[in-house]
C-alpha atoms as a PDB file:
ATOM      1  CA  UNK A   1       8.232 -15.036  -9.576  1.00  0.00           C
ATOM      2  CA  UNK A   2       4.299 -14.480  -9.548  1.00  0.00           C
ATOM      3  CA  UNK A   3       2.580 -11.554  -8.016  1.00  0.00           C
ATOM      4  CA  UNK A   4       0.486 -12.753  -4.897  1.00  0.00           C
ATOM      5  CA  UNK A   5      -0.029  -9.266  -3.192  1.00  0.00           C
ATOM      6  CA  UNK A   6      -3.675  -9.841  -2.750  1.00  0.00           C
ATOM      7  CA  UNK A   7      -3.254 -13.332  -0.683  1.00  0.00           C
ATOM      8  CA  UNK A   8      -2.543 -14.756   2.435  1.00  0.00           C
ATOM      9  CA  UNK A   9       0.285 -17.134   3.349  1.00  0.00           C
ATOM     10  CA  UNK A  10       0.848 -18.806   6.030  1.00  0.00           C
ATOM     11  CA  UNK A  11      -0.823 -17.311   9.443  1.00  0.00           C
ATOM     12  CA  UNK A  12      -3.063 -15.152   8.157  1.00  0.00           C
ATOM     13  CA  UNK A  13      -0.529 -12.685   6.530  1.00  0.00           C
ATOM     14  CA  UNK A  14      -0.648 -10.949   3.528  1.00  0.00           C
ATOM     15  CA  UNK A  15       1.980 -10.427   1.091  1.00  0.00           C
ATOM     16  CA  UNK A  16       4.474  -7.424   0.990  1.00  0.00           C
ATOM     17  CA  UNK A  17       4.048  -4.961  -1.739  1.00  0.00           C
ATOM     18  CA  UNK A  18       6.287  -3.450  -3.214  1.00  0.00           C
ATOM     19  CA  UNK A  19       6.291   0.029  -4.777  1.00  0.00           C
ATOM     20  CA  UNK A  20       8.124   1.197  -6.997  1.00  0.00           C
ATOM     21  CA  UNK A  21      10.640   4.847  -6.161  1.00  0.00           C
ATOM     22  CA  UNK A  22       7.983   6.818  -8.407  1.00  0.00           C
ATOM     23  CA  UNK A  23       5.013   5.009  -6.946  1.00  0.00           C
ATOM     24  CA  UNK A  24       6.546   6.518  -3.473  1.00  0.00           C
ATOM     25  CA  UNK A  25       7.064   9.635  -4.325  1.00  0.00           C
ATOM     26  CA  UNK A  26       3.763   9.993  -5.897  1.00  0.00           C
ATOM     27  CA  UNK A  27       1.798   9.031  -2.743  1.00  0.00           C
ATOM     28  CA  UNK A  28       4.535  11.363  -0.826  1.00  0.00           C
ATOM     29  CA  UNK A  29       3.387  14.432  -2.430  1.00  0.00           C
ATOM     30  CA  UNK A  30      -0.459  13.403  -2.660  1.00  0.00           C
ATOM     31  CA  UNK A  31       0.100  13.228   1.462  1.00  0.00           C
ATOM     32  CA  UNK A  32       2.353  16.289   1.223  1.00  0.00           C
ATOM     33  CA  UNK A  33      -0.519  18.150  -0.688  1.00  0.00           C
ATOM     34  CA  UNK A  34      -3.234  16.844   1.479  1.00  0.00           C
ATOM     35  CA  UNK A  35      -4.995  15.508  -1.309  1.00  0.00           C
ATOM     36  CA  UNK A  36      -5.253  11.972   0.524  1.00  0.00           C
ATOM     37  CA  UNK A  37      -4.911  10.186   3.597  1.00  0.00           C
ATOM     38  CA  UNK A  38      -2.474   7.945   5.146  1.00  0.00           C
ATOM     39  CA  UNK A  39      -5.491   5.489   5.158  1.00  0.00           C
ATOM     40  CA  UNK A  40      -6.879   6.303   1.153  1.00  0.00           C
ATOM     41  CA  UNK A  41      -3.520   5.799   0.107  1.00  0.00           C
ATOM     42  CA  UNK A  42      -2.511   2.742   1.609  1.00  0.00           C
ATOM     43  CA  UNK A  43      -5.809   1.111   0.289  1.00  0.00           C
ATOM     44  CA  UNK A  44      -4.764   2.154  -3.526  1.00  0.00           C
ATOM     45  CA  UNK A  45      -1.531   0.839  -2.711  1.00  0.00           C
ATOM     46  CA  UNK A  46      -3.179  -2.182  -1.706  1.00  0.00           C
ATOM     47  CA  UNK A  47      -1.165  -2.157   1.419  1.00  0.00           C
ATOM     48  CA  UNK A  48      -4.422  -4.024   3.664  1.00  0.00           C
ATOM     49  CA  UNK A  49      -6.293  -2.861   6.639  1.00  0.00           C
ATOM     50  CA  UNK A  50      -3.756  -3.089   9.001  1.00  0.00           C
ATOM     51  CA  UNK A  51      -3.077   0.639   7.247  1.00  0.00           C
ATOM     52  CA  UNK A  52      -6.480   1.799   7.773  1.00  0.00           C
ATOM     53  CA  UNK A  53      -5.827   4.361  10.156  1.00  0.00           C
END
């Protein structure tokens, strides 16, 4: 199965990514710590701008 993260099927939507558990918790504690936002993280997770908050 190929990694399409970056695309858009369909209607316009983008592709789920997946993290992995250590990914998570990494970005947990970065929030936790206040060392990022909910918005700078999602965008190195590559989540989209529907996150951009």
């Amino acid at each position: 199965m190929s990694s399409d993260a970056g695309t858009t099927r369909g209607w316009g939507r983008r592709a789920k990514v997946f993290l992995s558990p250590s990914q998570k918790y990494e970005f947990y504690v970065r929030l936790m710590r206040e060392e990022v936002t909910v918005g700078a993280a999602a965008a190195e997770a590559g989540a989209g701008p529907f996150y951009d908050r």
